[in-house]
C-alpha atoms as a PDB file:
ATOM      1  CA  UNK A   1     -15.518   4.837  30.690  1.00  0.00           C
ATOM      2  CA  UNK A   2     -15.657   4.657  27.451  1.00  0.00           C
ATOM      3  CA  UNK A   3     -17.119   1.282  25.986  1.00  0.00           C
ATOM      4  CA  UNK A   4     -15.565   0.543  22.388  1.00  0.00           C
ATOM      5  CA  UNK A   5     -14.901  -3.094  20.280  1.00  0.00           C
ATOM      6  CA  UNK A   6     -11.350  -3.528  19.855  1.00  0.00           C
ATOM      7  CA  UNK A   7     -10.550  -5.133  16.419  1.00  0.00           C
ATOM      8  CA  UNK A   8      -7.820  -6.995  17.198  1.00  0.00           C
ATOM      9  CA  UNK A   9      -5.166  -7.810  14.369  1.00  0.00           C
ATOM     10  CA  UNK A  10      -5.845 -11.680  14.670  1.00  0.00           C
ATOM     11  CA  UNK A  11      -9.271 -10.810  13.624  1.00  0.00           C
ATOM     12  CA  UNK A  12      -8.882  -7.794  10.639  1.00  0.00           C
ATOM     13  CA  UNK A  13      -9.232 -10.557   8.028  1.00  0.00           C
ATOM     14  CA  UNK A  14     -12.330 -12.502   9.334  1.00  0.00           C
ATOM     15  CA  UNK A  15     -13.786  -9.163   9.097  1.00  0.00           C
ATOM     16  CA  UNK A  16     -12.657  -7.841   5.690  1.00  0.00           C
ATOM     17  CA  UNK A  17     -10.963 -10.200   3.654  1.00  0.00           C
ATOM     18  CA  UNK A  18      -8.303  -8.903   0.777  1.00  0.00           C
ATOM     19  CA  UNK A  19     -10.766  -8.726  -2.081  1.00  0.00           C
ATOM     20  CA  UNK A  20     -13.242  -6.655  -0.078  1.00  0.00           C
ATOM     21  CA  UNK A  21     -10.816  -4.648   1.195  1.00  0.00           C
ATOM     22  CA  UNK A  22      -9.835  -3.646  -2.554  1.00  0.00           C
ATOM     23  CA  UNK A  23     -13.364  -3.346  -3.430  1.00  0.00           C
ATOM     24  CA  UNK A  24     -13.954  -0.361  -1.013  1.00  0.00           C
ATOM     25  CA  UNK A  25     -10.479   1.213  -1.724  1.00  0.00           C
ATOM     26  CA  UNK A  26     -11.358   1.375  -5.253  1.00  0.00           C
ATOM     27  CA  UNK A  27     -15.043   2.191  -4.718  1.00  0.00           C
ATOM     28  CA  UNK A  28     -14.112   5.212  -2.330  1.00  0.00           C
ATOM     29  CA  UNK A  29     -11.876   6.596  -5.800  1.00  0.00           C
ATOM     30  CA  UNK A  30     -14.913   6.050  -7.486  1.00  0.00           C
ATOM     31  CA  UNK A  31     -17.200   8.043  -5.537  1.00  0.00           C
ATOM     32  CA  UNK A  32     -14.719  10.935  -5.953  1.00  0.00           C
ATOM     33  CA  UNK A  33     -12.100  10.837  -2.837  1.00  0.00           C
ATOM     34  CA  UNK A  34      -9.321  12.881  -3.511  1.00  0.00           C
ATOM     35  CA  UNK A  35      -5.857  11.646  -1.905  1.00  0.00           C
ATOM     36  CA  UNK A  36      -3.990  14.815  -2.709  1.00  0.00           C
ATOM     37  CA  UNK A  37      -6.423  16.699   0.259  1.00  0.00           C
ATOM     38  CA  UNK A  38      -5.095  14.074   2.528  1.00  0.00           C
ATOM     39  CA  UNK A  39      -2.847  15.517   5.699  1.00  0.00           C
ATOM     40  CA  UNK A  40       0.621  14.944   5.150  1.00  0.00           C
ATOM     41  CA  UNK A  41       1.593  12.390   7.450  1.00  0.00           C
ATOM     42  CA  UNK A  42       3.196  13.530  10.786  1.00  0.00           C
ATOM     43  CA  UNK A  43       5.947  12.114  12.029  1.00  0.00           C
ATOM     44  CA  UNK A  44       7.320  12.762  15.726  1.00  0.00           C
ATOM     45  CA  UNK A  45      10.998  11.931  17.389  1.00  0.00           C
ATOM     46  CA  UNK A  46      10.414  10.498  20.539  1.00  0.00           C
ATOM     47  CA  UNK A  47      13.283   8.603  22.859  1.00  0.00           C
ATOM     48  CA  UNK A  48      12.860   5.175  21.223  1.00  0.00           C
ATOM     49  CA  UNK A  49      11.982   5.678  17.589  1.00  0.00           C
ATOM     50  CA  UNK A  50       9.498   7.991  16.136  1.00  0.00           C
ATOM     51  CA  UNK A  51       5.364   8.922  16.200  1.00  0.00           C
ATOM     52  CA  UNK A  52       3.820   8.634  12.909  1.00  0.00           C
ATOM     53  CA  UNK A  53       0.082  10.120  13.537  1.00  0.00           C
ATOM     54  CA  UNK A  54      -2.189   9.607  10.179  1.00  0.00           C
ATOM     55  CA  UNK A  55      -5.494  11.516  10.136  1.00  0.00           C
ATOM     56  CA  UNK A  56      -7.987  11.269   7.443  1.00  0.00           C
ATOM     57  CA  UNK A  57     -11.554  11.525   6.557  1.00  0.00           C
ATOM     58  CA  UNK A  58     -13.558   8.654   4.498  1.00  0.00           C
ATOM     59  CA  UNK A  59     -17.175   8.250   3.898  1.00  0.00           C
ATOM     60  CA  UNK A  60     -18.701   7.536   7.194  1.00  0.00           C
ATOM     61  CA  UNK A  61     -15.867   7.426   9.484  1.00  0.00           C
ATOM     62  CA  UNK A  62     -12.911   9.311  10.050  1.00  0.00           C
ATOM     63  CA  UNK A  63      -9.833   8.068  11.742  1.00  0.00           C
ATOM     64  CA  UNK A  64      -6.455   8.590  13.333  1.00  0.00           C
ATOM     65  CA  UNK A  65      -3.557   6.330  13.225  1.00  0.00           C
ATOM     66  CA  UNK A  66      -1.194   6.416  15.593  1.00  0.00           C
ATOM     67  CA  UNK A  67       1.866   3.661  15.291  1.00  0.00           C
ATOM     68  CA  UNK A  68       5.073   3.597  16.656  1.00  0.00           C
ATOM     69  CA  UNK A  69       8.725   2.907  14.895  1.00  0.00           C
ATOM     70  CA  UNK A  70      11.835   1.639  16.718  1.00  0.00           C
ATOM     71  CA  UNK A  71      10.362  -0.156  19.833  1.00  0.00           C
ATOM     72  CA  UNK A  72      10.226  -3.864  20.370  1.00  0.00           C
ATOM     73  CA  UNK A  73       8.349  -4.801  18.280  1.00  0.00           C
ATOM     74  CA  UNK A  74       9.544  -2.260  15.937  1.00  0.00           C
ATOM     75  CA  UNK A  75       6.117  -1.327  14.937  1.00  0.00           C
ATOM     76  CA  UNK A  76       3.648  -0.868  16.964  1.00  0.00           C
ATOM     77  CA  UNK A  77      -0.063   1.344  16.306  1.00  0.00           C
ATOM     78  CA  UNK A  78      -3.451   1.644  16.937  1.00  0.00           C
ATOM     79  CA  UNK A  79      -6.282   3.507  14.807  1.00  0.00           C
ATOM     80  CA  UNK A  80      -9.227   5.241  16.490  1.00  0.00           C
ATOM     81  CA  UNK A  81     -11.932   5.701  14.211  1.00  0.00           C
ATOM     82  CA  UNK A  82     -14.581   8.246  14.761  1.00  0.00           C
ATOM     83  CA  UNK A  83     -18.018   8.800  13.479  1.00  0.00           C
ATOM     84  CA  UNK A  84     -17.841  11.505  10.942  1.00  0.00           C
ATOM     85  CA  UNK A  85     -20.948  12.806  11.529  1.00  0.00           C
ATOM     86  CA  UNK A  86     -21.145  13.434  15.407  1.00  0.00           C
ATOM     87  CA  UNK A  87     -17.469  12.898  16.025  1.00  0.00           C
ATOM     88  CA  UNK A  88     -17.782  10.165  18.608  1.00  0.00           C
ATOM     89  CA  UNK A  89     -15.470   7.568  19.064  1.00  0.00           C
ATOM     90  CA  UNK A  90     -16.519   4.379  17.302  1.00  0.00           C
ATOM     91  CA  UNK A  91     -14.426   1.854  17.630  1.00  0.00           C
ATOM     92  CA  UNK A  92     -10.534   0.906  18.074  1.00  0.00           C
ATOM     93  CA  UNK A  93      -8.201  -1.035  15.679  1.00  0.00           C
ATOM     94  CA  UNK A  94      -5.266  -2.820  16.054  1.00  0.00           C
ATOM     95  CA  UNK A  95      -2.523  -0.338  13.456  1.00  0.00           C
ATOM     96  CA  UNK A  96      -0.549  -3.455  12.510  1.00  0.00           C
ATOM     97  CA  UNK A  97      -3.259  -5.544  11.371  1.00  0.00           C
ATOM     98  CA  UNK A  98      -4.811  -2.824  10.107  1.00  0.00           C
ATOM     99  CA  UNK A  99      -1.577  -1.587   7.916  1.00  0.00           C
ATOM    100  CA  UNK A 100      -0.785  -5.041   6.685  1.00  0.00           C
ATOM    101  CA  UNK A 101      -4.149  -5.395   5.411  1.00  0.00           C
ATOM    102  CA  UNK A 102      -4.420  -1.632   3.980  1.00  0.00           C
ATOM    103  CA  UNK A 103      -0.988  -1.557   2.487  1.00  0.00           C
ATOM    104  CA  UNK A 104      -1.510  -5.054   0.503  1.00  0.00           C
ATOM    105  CA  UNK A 105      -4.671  -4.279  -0.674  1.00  0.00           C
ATOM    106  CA  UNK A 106      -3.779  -0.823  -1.688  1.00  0.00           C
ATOM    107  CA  UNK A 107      -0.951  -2.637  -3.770  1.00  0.00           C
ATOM    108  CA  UNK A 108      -3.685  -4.848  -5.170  1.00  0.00           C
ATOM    109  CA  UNK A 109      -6.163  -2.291  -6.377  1.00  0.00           C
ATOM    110  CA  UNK A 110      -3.140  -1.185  -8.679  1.00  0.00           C
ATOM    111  CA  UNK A 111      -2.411  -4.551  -9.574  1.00  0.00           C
ATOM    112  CA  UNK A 112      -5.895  -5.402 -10.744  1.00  0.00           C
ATOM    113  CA  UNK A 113      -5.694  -2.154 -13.111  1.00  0.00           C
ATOM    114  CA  UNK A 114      -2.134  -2.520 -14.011  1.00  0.00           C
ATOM    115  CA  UNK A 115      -1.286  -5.867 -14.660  1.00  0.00           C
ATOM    116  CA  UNK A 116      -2.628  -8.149 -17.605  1.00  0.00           C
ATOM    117  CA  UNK A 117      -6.094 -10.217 -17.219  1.00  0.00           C
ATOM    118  CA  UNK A 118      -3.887 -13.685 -16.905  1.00  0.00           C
ATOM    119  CA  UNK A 119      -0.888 -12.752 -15.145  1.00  0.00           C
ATOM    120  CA  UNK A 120      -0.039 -15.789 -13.165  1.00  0.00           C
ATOM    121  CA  UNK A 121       3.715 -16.078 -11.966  1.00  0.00           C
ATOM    122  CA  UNK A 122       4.483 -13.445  -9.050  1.00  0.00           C
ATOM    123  CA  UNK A 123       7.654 -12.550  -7.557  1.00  0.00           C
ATOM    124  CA  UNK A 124       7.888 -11.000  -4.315  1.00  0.00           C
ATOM    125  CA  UNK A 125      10.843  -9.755  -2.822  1.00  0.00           C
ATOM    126  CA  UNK A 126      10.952 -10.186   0.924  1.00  0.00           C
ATOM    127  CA  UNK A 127       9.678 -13.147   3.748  1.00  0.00           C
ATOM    128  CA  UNK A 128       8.246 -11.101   6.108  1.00  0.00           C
ATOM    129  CA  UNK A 129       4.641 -10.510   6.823  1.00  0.00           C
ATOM    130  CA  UNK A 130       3.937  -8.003   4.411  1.00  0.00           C
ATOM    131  CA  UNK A 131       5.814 -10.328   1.473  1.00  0.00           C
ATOM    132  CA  UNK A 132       2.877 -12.988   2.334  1.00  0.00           C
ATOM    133  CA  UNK A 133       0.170 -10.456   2.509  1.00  0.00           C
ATOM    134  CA  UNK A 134       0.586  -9.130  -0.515  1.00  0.00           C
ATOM    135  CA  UNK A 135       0.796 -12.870  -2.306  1.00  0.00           C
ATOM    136  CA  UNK A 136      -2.759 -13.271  -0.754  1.00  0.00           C
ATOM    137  CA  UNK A 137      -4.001  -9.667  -1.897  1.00  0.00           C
ATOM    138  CA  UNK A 138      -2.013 -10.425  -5.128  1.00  0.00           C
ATOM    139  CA  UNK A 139      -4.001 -14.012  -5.717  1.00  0.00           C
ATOM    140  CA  UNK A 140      -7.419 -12.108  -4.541  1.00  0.00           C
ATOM    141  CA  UNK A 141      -7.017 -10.023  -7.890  1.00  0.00           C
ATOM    142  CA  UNK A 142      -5.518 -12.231 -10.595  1.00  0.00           C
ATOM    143  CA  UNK A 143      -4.938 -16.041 -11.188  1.00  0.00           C
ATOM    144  CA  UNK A 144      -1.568 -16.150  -9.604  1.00  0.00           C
ATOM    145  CA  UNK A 145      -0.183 -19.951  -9.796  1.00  0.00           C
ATOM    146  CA  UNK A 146       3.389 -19.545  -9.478  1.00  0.00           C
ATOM    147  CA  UNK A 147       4.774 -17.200  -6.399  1.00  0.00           C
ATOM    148  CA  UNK A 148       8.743 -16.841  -5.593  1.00  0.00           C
ATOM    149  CA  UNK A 149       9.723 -15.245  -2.588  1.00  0.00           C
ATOM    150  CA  UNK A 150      13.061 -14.169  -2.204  1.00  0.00           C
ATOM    151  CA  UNK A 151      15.096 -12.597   0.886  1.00  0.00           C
ATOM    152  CA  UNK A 152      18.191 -10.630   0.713  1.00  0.00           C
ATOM    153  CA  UNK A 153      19.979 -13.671  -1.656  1.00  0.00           C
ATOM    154  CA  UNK A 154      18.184 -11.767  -4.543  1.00  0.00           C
ATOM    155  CA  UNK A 155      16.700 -13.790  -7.630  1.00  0.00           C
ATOM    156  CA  UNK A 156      18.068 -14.746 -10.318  1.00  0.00           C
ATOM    157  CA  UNK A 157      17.820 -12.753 -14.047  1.00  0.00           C
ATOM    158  CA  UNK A 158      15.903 -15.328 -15.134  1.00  0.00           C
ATOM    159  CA  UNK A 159      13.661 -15.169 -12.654  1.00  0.00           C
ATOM    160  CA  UNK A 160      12.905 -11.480 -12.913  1.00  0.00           C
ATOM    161  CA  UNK A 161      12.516 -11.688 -16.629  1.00  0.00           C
ATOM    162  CA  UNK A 162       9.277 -14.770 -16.304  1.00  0.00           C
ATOM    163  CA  UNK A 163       7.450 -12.625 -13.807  1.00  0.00           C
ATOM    164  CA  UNK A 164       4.230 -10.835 -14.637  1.00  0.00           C
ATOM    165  CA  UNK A 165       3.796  -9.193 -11.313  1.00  0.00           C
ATOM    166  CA  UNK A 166       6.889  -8.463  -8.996  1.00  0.00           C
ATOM    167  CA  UNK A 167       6.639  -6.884  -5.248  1.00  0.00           C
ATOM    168  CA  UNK A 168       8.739  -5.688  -3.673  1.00  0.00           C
ATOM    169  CA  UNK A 169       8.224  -5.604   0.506  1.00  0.00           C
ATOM    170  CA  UNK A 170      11.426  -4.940   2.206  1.00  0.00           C
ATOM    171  CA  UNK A 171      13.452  -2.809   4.250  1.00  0.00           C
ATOM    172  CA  UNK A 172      15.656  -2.030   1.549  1.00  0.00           C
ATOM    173  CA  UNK A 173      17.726   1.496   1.227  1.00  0.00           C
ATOM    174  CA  UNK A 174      18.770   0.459  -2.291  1.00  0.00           C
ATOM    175  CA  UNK A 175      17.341  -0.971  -5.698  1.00  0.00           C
ATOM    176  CA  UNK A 176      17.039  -5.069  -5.260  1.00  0.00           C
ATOM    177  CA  UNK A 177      16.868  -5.919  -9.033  1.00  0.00           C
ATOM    178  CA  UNK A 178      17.898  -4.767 -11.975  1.00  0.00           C
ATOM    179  CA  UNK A 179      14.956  -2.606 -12.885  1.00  0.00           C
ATOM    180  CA  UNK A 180      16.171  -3.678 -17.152  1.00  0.00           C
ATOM    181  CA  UNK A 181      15.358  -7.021 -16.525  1.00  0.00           C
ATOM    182  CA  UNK A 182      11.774  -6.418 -16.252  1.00  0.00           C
ATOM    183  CA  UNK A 183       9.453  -7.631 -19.096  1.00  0.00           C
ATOM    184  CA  UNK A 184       7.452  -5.077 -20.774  1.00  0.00           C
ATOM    185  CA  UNK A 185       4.230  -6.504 -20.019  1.00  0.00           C
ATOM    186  CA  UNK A 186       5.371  -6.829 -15.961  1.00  0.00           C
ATOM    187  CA  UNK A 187       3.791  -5.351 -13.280  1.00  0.00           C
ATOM    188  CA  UNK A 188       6.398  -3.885 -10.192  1.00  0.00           C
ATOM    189  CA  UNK A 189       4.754  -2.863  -6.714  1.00  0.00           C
ATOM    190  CA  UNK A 190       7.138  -1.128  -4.271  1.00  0.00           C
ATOM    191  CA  UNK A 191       5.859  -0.436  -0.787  1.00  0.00           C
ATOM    192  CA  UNK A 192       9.235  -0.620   1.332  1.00  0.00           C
ATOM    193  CA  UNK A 193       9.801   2.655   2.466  1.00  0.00           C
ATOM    194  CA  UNK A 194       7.983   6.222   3.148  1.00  0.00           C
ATOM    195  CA  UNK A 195      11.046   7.919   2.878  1.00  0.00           C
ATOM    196  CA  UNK A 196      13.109  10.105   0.340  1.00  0.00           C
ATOM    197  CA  UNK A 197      16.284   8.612   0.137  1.00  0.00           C
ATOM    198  CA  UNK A 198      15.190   4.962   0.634  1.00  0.00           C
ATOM    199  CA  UNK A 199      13.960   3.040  -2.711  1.00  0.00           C
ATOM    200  CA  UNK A 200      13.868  -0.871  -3.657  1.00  0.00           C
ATOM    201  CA  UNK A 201      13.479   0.135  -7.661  1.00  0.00           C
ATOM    202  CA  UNK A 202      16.165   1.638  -9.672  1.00  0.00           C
ATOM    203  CA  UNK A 203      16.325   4.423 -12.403  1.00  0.00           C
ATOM    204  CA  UNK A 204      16.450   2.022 -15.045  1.00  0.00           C
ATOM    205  CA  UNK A 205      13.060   0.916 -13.979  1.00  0.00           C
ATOM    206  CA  UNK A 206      11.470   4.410 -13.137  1.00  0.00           C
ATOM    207  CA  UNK A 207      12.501   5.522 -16.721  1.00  0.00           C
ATOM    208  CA  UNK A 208      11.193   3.227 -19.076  1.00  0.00           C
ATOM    209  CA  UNK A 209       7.194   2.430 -17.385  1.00  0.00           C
ATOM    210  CA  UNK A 210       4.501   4.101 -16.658  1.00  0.00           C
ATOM    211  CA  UNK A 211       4.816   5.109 -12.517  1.00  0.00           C
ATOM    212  CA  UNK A 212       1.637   4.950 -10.380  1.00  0.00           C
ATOM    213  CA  UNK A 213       1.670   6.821  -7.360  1.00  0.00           C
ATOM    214  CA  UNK A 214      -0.802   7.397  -4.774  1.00  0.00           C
ATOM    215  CA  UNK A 215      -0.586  10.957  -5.030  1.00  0.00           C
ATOM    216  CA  UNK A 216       1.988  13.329  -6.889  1.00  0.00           C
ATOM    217  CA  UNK A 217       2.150  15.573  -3.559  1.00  0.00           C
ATOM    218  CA  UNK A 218       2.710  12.573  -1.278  1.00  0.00           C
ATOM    219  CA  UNK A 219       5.178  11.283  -3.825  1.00  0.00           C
ATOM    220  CA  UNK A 220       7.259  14.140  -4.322  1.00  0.00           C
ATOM    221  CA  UNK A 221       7.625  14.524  -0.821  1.00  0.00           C
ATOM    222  CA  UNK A 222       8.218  10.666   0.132  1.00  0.00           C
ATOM    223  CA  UNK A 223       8.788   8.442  -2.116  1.00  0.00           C
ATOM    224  CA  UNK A 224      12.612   7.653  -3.102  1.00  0.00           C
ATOM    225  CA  UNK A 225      12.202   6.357  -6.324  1.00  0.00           C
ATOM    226  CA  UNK A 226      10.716   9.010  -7.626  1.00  0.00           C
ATOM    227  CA  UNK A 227      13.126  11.765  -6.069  1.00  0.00           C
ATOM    228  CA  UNK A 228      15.812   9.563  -7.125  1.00  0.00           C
ATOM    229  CA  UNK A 229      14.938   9.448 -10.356  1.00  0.00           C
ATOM    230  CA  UNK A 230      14.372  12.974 -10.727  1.00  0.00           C
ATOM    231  CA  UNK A 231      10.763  12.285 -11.788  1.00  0.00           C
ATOM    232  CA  UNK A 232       8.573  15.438 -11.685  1.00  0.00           C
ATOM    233  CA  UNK A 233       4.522  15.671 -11.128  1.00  0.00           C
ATOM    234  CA  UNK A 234       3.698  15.554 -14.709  1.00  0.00           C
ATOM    235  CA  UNK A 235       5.537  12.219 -15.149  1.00  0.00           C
ATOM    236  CA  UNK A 236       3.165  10.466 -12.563  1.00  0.00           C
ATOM    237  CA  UNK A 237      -0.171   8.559 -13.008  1.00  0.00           C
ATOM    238  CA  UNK A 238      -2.317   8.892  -9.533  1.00  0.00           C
ATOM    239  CA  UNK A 239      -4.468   5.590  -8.457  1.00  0.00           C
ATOM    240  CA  UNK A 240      -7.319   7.594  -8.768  1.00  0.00           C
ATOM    241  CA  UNK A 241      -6.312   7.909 -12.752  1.00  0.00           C
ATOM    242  CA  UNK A 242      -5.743   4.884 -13.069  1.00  0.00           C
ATOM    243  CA  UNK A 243      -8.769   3.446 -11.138  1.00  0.00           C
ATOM    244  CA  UNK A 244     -11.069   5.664 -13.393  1.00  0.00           C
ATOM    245  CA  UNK A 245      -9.822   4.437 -16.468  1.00  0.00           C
ATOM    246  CA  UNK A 246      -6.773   6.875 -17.631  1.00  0.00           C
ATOM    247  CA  UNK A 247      -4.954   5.498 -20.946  1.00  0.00           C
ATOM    248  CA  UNK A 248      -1.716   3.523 -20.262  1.00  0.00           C
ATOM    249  CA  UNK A 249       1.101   3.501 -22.598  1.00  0.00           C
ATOM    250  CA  UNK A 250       2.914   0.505 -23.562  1.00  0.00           C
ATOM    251  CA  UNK A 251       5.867  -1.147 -21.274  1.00  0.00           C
ATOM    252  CA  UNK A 252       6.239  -1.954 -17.517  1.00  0.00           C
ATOM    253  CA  UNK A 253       4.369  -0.655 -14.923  1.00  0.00           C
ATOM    254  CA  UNK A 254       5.523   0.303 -11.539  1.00  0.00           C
ATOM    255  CA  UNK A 255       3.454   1.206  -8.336  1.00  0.00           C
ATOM    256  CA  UNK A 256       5.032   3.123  -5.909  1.00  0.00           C
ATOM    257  CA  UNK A 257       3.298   3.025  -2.654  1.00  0.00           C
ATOM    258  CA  UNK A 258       4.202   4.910   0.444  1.00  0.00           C
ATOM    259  CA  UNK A 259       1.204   4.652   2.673  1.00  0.00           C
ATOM    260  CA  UNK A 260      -1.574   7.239   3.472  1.00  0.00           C
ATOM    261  CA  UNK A 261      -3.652   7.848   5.683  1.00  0.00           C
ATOM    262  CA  UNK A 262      -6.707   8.039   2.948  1.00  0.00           C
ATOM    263  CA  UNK A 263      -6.021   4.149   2.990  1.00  0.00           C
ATOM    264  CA  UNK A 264      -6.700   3.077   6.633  1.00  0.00           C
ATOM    265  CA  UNK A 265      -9.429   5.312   7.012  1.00  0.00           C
ATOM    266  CA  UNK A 266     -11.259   3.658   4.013  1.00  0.00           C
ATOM    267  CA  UNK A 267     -10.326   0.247   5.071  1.00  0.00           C
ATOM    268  CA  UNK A 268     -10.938   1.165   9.244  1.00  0.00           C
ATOM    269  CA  UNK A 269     -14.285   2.196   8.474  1.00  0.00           C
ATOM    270  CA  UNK A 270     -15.383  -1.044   6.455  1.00  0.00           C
ATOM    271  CA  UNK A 271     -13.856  -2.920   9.535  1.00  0.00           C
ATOM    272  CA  UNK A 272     -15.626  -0.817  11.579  1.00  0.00           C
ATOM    273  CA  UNK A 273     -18.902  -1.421   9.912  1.00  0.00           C
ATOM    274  CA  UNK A 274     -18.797  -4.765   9.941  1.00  0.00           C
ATOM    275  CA  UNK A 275     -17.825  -4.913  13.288  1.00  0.00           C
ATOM    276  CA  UNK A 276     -20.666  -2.634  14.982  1.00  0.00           C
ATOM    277  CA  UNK A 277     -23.107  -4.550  12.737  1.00  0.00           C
ATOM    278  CA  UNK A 278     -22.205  -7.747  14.247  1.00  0.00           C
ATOM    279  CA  UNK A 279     -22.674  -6.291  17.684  1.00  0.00           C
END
């Protein structure tokens, strides 16, 4: 039998807190990961919902994740990460505390490139738990002192046009704001939805700021807002870009994240570290 520490989702932020966890995101860019070489995410019908499996490769450790959509609850995973170098099973993390702390800080690495040095009022659109993770992540990266969460009531205009930093974290098919509402110095995360016809942004939004994206090929293939908007390769920043200092023109800025796999390996294998070196 097989004797590995489970990293339970109650404990994936005693381990790695936000700020860390954007720290070796942005470090792994640094040190020349490229998310375009990442596996396109697999996704599998089964009788209740679907199989995502999400296999990727980062410093160390690599790692699968395996979670589950349409169950009860209606996401469900685990992530086994492996030793890179001899292949052997490391260690075992809990996929929901793993994505809620890997999607967030993802969103935050952008944000601390994207938005301005003293951006303090953020909007975030959505209760649930990724809405709240991504206030922490968000307050990890700039001097937030004014957060409005919103649920499917919407805000109001006024509301949309005061906010420096706006996320949106919901299960959305359609645009939730007016994207021309947006100040020109705002910063808009979307992380709903992995899918092509799904989007919480609208055109007017996509065509008028600069649009992040984790990769072009992952993009192009998942991400609604940019199909929608008929946006093509050459109109997209990558993270990578950004994180390594690519210009940015002037006007809003919108992040539109769709999850990889890239992500929880990086953030699985700091986990992981700290784990095994507390063993």
């Amino acid at each position: 039998m097989i004797d590995l520490p489970y990293i339970a989702a109650d404990d994936v932020l005693g381990l790695l807190g936000y700020a860390d966890a954007v720290d070796a995101l942005e470090a792994a860019l640094f040190a020349g990961l490229d998310p375009e070489a990442d596996p396109a995410r697999m996704i599998v019908p089964v009788g209740g919902g679907d199989l995502l499996v999400m296999p990727s490769v980062a410093g160390a450790h690599a790692s699968v994740k395996l979670v589950t959509v349409g169950g009860e609850p209606r996401v469900q995973g685990l992530c086994v990460v492996f030793d890179a170098t001899t292949l052997a099973p490391v260690a075992l993390v809990d996929g929901i505390g793993l994505t809620n702390l890997r999607t967030a800080a993802v969103s935050a690495l952008a944000v601390r490139h994207l938005a301005a040095p003293d951006a303090s009022r953020l909007l975030a659109f959505g209760r649930g738990p990724q809405a709240h993770a991504h206030v922490e992540a968000v307050r990890a990266v700039r001097p937030i002192d004014h957060v409005a969460m919103v649920g499917r009531e919407g805000a109001a205009d006024e509301v949309i046009e005061a906010a420096d930093v706006i996320c949106c974290c919901t299960t959305s098919r359609e645009p939730v704001f007016d994207g021309s509402l947006v100040a020109d110095h705002a910063t808009v995360v979307a992380i709903g939805s992995h899918e092509p016809d799904v989007r919480e942004t609208d055109d007017a939004l996509a065509h008028r700021a600069t649009v992040v994206v984790e990769s072009r090929a992952s993009a192009l293939r998942e991400a609604g807002v940019v199909v929608a908007a008929g946006l093509q390769a050459d109109d997209l920043m990558t993270l990578a870009e950004l994180v390594r200092d690519q210009p940015l023109t002037p006007g809003p800025r919108l992040f539109k994240s769709s999850g990889m796999a890239w992500e929880d390996a990086v953030v699985a294998s700091a986990l992981t570290s700290t784990a095994l070196e507390g063993r």
